[in-house]
N, C-alpha and C. Protein backbone atom coordinates (compact mmCIF):
# COMPACT_ATOMS: atom_id res chain seq x y z
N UNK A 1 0.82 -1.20 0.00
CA UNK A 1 0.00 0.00 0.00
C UNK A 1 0.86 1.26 0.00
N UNK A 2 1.77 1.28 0.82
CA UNK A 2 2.80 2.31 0.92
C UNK A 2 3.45 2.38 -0.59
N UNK A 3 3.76 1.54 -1.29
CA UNK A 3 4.65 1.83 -2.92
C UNK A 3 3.35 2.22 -3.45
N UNK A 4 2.14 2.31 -3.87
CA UNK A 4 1.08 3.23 -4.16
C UNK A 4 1.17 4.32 -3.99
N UNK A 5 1.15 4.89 -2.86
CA UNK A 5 1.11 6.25 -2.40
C UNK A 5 2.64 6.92 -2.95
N UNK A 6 3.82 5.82 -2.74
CA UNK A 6 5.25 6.44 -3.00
C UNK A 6 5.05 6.89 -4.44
N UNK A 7 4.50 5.85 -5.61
CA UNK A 7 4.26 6.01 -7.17
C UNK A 7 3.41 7.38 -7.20
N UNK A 8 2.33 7.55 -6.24
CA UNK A 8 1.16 8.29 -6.84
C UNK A 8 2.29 9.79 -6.53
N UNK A 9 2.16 10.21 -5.36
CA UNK A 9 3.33 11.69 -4.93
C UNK A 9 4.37 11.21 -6.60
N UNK A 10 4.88 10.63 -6.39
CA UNK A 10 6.15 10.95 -7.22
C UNK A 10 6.01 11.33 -8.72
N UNK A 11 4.63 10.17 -9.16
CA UNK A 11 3.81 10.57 -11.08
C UNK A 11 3.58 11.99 -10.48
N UNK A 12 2.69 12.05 -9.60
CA UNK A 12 2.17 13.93 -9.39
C UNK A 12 3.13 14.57 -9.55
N UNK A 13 4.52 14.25 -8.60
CA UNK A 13 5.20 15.70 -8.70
C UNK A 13 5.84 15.71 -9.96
N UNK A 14 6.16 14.54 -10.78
CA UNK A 14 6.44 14.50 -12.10
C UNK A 14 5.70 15.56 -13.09
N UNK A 15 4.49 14.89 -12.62
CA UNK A 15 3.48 16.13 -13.84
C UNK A 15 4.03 17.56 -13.50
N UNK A 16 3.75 17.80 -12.17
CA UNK A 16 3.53 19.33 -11.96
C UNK A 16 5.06 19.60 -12.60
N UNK A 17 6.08 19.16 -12.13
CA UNK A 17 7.05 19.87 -12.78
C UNK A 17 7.16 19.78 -13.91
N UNK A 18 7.15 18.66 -15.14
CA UNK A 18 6.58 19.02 -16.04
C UNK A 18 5.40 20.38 -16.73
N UNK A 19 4.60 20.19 -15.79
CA UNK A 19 4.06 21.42 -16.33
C UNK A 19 4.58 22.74 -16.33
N UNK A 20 5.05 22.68 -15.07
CA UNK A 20 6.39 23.93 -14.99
C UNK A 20 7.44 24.13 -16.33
N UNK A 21 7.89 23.27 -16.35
CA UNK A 21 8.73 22.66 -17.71
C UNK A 21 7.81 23.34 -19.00
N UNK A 22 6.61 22.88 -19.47
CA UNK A 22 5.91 23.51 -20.34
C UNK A 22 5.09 25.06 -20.33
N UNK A 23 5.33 25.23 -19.22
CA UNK A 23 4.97 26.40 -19.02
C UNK A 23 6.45 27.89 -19.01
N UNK A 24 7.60 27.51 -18.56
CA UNK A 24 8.07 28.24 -19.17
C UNK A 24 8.51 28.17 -20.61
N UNK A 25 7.81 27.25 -21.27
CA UNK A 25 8.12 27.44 -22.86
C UNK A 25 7.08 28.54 -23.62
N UNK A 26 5.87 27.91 -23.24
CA UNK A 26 4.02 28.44 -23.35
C UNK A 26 4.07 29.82 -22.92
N UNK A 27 4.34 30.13 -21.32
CA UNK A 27 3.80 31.74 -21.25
C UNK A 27 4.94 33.17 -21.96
N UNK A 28 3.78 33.82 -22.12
CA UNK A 28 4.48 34.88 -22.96
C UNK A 28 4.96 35.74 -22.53
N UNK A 29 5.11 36.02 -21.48
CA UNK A 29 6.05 37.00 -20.71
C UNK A 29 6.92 36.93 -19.38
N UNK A 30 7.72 37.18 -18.87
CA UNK A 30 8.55 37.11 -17.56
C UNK A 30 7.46 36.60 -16.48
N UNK A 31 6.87 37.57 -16.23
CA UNK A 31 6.07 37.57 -15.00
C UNK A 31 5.14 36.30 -15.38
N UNK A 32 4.77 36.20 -16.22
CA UNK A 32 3.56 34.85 -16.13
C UNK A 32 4.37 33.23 -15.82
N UNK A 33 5.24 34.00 -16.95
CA UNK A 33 6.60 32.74 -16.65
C UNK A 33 6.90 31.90 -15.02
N UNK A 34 7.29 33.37 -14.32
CA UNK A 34 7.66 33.24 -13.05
C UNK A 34 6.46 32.67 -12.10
N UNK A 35 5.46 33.17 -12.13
CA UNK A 35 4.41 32.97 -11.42
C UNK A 35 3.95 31.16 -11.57
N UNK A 36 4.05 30.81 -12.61
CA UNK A 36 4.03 29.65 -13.37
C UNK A 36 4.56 28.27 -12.77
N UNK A 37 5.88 28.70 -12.85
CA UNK A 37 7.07 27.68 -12.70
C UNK A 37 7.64 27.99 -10.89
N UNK A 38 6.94 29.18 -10.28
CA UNK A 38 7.10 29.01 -8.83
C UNK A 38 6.21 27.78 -8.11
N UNK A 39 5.04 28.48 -8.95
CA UNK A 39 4.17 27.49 -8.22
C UNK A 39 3.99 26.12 -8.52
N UNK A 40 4.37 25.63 -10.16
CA UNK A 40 4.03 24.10 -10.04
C UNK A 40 5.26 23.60 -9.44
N UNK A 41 6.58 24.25 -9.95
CA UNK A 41 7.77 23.31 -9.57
C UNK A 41 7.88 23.30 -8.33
N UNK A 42 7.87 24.43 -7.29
CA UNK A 42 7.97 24.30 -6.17
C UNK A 42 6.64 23.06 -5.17
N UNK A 43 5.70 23.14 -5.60
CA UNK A 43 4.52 21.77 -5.86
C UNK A 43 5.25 20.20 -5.74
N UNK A 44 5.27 20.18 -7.04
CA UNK A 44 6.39 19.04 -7.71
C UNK A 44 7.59 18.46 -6.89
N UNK A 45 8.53 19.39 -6.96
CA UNK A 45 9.65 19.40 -5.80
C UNK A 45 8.77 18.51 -4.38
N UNK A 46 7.97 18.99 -4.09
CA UNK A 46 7.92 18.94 -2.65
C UNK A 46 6.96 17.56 -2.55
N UNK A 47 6.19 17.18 -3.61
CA UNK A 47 5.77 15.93 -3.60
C UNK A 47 6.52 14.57 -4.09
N UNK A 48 7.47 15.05 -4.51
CA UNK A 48 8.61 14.52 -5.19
C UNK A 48 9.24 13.92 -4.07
N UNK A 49 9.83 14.64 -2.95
CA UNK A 49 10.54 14.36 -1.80
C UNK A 49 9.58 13.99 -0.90
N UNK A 50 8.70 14.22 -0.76
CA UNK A 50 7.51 13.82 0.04
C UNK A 50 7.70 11.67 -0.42
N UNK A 51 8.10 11.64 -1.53
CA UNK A 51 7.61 10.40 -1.90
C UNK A 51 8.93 9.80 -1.69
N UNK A 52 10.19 10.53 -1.56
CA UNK A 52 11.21 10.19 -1.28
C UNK A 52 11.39 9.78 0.37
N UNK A 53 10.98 10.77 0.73
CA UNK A 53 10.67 10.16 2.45
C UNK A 53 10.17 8.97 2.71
N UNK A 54 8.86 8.73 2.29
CA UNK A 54 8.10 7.65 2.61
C UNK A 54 9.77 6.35 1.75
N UNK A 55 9.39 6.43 0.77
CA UNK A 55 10.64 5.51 0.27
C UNK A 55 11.81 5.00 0.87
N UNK A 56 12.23 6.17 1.34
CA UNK A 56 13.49 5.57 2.45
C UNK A 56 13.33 5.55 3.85
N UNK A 57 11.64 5.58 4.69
CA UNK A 57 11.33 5.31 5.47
C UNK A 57 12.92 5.45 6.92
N UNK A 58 13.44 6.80 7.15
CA UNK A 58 14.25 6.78 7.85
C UNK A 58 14.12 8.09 8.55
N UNK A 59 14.12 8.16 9.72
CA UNK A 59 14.05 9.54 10.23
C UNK A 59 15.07 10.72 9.73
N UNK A 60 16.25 10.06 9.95
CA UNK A 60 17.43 11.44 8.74
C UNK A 60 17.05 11.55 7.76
N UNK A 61 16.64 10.63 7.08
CA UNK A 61 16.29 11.58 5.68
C UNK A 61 14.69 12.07 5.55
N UNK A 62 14.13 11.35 6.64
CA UNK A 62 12.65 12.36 6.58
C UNK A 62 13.14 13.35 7.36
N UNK A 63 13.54 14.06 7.86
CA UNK A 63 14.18 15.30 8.70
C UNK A 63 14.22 16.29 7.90
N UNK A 64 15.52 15.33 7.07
CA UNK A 64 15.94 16.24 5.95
C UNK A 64 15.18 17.01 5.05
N UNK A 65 14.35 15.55 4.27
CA UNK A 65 13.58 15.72 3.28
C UNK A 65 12.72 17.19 3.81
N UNK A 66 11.93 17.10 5.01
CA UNK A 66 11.24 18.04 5.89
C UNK A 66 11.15 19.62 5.75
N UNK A 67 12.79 19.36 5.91
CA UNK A 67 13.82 20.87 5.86
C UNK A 67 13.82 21.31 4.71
N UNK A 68 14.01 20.50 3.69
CA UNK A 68 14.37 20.84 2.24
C UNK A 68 13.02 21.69 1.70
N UNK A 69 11.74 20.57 2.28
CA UNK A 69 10.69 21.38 1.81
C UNK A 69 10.08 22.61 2.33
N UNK A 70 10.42 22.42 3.23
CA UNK A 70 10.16 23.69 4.29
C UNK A 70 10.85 25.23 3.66
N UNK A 71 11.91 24.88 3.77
CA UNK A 71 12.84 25.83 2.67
C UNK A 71 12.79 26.23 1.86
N UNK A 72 11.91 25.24 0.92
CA UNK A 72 11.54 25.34 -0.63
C UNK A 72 10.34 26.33 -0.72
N UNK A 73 9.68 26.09 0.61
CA UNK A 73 8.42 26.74 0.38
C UNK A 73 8.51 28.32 0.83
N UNK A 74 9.56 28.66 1.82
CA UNK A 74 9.75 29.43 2.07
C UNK A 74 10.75 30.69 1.66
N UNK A 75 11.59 29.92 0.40
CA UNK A 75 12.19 30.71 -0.27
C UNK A 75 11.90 31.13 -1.56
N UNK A 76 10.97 29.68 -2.39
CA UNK A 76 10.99 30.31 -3.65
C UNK A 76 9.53 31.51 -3.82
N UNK A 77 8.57 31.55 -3.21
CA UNK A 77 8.23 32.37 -3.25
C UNK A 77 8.69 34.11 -3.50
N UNK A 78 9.51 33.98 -1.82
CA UNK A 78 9.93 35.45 -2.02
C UNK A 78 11.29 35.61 -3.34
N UNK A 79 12.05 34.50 -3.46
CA UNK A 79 12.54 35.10 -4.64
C UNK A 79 12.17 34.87 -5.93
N UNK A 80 11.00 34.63 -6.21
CA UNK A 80 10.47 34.98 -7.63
C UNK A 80 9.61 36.47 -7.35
N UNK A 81 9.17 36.98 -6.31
CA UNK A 81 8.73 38.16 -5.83
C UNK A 81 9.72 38.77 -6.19
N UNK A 82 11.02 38.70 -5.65
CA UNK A 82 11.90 39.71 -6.03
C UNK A 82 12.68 39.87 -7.46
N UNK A 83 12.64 38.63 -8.13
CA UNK A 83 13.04 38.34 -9.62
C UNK A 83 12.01 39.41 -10.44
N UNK A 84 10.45 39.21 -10.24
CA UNK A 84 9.61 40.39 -10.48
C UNK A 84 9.68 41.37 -10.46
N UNK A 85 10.00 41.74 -9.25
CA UNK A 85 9.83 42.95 -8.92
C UNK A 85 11.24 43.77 -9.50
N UNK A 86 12.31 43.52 -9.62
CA UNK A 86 13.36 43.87 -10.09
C UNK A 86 13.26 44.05 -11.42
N UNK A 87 12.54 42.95 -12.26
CA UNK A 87 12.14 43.06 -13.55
C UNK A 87 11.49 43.82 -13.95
N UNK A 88 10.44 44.68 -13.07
CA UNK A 88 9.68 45.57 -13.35
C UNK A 88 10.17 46.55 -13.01
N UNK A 89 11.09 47.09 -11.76
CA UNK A 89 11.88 48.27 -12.23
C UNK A 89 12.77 48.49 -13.33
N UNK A 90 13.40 47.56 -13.99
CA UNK A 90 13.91 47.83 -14.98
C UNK A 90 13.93 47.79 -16.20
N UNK A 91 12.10 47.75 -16.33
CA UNK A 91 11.11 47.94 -17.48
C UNK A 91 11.28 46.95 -17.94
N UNK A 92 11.51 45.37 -17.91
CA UNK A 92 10.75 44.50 -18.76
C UNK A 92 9.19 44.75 -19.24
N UNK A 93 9.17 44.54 -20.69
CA UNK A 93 7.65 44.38 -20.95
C UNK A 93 6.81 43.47 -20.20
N UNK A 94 5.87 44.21 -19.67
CA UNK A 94 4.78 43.57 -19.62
C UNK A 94 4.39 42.78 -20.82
N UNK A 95 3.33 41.52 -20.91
CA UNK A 95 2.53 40.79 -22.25
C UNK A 95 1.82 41.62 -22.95
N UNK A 96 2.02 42.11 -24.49
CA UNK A 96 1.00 43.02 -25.53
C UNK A 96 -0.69 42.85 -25.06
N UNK A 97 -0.81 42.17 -24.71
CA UNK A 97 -2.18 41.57 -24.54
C UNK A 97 -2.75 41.64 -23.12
N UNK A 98 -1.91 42.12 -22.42
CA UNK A 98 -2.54 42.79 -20.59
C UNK A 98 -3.18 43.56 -20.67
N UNK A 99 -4.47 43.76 -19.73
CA UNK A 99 -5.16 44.67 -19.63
C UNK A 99 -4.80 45.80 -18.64
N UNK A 100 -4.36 45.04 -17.44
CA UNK A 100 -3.90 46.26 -16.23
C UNK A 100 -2.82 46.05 -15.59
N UNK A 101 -2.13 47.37 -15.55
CA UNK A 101 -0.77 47.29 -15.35
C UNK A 101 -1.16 48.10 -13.51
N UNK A 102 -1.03 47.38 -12.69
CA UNK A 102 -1.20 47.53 -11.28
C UNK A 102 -0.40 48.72 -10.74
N UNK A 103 0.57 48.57 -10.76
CA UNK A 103 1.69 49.18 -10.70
C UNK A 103 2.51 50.37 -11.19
N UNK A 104 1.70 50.58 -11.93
CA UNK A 104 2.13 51.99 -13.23
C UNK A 104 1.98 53.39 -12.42
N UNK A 105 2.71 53.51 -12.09
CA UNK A 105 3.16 55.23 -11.50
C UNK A 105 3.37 54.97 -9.80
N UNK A 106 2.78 54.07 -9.43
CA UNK A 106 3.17 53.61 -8.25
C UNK A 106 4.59 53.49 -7.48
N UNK A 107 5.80 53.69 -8.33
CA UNK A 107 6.78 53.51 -7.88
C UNK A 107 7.74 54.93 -7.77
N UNK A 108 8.72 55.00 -6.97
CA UNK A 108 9.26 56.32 -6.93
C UNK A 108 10.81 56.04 -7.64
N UNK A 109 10.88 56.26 -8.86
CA UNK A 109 11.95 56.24 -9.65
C UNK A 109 13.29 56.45 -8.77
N UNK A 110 13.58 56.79 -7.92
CA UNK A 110 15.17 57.05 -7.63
C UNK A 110 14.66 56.16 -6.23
N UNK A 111 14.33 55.78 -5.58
CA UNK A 111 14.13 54.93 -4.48
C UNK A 111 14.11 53.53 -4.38
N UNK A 112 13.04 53.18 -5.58
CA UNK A 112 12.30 52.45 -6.05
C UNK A 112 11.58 51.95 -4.59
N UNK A 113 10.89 52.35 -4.25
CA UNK A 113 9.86 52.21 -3.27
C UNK A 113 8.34 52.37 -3.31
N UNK A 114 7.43 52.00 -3.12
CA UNK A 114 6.23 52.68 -3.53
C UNK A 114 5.74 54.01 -3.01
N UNK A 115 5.29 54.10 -3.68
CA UNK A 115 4.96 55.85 -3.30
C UNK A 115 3.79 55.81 -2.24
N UNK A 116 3.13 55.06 -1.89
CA UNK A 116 2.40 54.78 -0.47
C UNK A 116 3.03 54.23 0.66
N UNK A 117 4.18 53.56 0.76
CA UNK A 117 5.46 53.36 1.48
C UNK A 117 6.05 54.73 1.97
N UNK A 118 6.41 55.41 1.20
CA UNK A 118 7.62 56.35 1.71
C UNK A 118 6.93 57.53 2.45
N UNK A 119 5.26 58.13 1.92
CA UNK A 119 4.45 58.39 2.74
C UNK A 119 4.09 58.09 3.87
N UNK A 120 4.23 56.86 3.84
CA UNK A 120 3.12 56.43 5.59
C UNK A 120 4.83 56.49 6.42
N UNK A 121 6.08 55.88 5.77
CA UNK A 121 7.12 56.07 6.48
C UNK A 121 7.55 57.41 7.23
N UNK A 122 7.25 58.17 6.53
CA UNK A 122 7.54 59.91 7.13
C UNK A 122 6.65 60.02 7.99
N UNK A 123 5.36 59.59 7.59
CA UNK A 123 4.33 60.21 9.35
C UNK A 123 4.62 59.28 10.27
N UNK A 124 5.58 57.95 9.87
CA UNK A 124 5.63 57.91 11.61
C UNK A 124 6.79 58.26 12.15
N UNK A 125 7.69 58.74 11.26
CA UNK A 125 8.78 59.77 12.08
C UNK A 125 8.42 60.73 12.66
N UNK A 126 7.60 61.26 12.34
CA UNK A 126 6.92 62.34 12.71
C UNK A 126 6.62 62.59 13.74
């Protein structure tokens, strides 16, 4: 029953990263890209090792495995946030085909901070 569950996590995280895989070929711009391949691969990854744990049924490497995902989840987020966000200060296109650009004037060119940030920051020096 347990090599079931090890096969099923491991085909899943196969797909998802795969789809990650096809998806940064498919989306048409940075940001969709990123958003894309954070979320299935980091998915994937983690069911992947999830199935690796059960497999080697050992507390060190379920520890490990644990940590790894823990990590995974907690880092790739913020750095595809910041891969973004960097990309968008330094004017990558947005996709021809977006409707709303969120962000458009929102930022303070020599800071790069948002301009509702550096406001609320001064009144509480204040």
């Amino acid at each position: 029953m347990v090599d079931y569950l090890i096969m099923l996590l491991s085909a899943v995280g196969a797909l998802f990263i795969l789809l990650a895989a096809i998806g940064i070929v498919r989306m048409p711009d940075l940001y969709l890209r990123i958003s894309v391949t954070t979320k299935a691969a980091t998915l994937g990854i983690g069911l992947v090792l999830a199935g690796a744990a059960l497999y080697f049924n050992d507390f060190s490497v379920t520890s490990r495995v644990l940590a790894i995902i823990f990590f995974l989840f907690l880092t790739a987020p913020v750095g595809a946030h910041m891969i973004g966000r960097a990309s968008y200060l330094i004017g990558t296109p947005l996709w021809k085909k977006s409707v709303v650009d969120d962000l458009k004037g929102q930022y303070e060119k020599s800071t790069t901070e948002l301009k509702g940030e550096a406001e609320n920051g001064n009144e509480q020096e204040a």
